[in-house]
C-alpha atoms as a PDB file:
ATOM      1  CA  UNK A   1     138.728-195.866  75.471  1.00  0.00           C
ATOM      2  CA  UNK A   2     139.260-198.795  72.703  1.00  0.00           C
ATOM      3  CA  UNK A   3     140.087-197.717  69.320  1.00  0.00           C
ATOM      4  CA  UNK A   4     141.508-199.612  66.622  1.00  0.00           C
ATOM      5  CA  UNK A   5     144.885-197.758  64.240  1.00  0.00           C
ATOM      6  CA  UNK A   6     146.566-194.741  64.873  1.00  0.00           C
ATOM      7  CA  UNK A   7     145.453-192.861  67.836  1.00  0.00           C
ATOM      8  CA  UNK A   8     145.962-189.208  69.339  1.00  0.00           C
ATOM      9  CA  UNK A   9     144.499-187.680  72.548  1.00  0.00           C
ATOM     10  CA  UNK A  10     143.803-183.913  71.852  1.00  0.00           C
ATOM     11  CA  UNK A  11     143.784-181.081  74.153  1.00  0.00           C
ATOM     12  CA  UNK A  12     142.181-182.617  76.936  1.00  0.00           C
ATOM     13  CA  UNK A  13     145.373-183.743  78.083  1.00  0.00           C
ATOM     14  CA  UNK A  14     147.958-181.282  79.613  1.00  0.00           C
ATOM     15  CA  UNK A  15     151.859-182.389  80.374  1.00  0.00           C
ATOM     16  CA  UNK A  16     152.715-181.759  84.242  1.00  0.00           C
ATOM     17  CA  UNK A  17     156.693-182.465  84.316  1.00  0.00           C
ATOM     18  CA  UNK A  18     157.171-184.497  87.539  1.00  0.00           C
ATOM     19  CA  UNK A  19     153.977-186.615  87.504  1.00  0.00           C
ATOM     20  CA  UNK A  20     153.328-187.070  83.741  1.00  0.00           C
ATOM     21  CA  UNK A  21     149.858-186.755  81.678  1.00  0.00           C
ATOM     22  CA  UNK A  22     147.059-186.075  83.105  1.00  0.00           C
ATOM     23  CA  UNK A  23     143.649-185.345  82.051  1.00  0.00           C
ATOM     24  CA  UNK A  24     142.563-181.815  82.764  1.00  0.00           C
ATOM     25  CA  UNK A  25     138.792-182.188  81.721  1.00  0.00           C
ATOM     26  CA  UNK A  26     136.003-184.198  83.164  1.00  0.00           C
ATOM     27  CA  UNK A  27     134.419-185.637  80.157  1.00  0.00           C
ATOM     28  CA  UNK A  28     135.862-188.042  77.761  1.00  0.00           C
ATOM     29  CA  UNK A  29     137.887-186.293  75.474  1.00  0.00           C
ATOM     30  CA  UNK A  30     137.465-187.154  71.504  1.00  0.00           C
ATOM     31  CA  UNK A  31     139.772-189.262  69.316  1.00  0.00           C
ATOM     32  CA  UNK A  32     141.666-187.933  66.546  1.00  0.00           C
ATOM     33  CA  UNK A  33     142.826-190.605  63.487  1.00  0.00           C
ATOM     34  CA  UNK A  34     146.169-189.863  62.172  1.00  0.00           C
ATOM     35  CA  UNK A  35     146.790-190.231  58.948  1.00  0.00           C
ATOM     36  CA  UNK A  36     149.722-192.934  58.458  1.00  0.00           C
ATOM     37  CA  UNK A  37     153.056-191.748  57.243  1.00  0.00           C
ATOM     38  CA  UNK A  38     152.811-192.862  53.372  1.00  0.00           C
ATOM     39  CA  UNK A  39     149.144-191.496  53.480  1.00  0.00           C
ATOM     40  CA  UNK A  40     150.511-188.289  54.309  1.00  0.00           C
ATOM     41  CA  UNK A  41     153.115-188.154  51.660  1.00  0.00           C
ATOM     42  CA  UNK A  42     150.710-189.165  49.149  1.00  0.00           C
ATOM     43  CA  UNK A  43     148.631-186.043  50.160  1.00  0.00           C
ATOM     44  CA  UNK A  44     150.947-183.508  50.428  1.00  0.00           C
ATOM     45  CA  UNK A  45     152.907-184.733  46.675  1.00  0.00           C
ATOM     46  CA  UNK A  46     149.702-184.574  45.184  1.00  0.00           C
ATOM     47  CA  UNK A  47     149.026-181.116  46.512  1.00  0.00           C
ATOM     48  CA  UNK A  48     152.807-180.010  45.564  1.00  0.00           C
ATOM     49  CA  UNK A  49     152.132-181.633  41.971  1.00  0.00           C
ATOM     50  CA  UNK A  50     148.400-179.372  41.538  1.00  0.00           C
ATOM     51  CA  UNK A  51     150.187-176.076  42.742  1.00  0.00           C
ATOM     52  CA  UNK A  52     152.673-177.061  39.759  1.00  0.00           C
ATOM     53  CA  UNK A  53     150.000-177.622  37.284  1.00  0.00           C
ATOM     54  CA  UNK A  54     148.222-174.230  38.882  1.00  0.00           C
ATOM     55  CA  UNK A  55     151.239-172.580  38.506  1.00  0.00           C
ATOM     56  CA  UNK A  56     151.924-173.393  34.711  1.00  0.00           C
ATOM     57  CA  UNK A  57     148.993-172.562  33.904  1.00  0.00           C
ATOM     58  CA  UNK A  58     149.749-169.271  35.388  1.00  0.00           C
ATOM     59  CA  UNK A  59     153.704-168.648  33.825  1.00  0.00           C
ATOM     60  CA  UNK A  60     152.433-168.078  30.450  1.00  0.00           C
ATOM     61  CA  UNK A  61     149.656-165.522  30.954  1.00  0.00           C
ATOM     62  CA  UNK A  62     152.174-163.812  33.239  1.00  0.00           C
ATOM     63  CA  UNK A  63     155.247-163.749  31.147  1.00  0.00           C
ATOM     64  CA  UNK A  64     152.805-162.252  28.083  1.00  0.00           C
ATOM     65  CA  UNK A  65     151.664-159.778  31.036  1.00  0.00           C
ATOM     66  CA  UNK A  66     155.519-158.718  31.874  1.00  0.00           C
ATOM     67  CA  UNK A  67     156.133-158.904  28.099  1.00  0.00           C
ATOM     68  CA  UNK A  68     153.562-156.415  26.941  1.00  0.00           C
ATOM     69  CA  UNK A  69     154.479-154.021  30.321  1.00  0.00           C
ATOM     70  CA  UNK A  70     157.931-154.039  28.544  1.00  0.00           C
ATOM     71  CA  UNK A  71     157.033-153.031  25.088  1.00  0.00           C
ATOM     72  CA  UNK A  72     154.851-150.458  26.130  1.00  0.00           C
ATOM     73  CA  UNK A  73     157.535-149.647  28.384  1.00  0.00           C
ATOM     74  CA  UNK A  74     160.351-149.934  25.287  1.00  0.00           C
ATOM     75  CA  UNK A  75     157.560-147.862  22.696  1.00  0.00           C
ATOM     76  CA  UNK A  76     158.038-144.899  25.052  1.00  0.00           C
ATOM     77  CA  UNK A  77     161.689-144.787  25.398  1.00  0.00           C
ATOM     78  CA  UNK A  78     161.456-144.955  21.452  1.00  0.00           C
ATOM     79  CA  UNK A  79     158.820-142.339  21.041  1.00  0.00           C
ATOM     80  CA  UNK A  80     161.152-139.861  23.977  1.00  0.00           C
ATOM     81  CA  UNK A  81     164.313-140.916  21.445  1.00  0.00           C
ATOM     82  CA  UNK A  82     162.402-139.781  18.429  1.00  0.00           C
ATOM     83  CA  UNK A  83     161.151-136.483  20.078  1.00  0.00           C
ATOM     84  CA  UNK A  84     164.692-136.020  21.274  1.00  0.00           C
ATOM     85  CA  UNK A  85     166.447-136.805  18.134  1.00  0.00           C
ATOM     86  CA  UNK A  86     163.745-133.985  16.050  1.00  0.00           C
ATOM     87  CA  UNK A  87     164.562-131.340  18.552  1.00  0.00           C
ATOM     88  CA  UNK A  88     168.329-132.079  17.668  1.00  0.00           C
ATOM     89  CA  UNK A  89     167.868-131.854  14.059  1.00  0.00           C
ATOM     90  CA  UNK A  90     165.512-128.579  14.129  1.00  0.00           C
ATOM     91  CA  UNK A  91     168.080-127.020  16.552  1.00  0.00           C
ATOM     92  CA  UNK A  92     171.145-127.616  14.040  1.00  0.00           C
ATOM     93  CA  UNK A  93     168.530-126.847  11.435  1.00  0.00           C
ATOM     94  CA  UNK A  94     168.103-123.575  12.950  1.00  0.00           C
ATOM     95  CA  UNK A  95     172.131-122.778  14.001  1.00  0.00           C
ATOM     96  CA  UNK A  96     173.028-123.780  10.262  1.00  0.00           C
ATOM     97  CA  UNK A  97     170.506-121.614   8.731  1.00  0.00           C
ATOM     98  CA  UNK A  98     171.697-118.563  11.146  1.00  0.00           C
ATOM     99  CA  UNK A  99     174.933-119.670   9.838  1.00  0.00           C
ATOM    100  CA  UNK A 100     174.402-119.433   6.268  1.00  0.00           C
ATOM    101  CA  UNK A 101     172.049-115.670   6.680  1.00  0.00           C
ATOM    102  CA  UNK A 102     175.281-114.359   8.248  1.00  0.00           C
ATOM    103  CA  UNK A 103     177.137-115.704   5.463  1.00  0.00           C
ATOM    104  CA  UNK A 104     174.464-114.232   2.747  1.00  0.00           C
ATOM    105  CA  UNK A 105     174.702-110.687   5.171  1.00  0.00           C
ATOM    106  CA  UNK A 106     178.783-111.004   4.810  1.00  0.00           C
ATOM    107  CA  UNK A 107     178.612-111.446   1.267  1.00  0.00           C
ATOM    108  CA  UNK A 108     176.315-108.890   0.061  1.00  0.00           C
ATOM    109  CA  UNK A 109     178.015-106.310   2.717  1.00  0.00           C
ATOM    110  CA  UNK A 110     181.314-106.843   0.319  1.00  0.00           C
ATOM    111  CA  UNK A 111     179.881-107.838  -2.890  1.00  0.00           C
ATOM    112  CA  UNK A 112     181.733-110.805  -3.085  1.00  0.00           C
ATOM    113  CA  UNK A 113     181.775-114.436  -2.638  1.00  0.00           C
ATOM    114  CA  UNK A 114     183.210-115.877   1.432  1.00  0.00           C
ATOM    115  CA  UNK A 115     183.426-119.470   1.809  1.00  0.00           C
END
């Protein structure tokens, strides 16, 4: 079979260990061009360089994505804080005004003035 640059037999061919190749179909089996090795390079760098650019493009709609998921996230730990900081303050509301109706009870009981 003539053919002119880089050359590769495909699967028609099978590998037997003592004799060599050998051809393992009947008909003529189809050429496949290889690409040379700078051709190659060229292909995949301009691949790696447009999964870059795709990539980019990507980062900045992401990080705003991760950025909002945190200040929702941070909004809720303030909101908890908030509820949990009111439930403090009506809870000591509530032990100080016991406090000072025991107080009012204690003075009126002896008709005088307790600190």
């Amino acid at each position: 079979v003539k053919a002119t640059g880089n050359i590769k037999w495909t699967s028609d061919f099978w590998l037997e260990t003592s004799r060599g190749w050998k051809i393992c179909k009947s008909k003529k089996p189809p050429l496949k061009i290889l690409e040379s090795a700078e051709a190659k390079r060229v292909r995949l760098l301009k691949a790696a360089r447009a999964r870059a650019r795709r990539r980019a493009a990507i980062k900045p709609a992401r990080r705003a994505r991760i950025l909002a998921a945190k200040k929702r996230k941070w909004e809720a730990a303030r909101a908890r804080a908030r509820r949990r900081a009111a439930i403090k303050r009506a809870r000591r509301a509530r032990i100080l005004a016991e406090k000072k109706r025991k107080r009012k009870a204690k003075r009126d009981k002896k008709g005088k003035k307790i600190r």
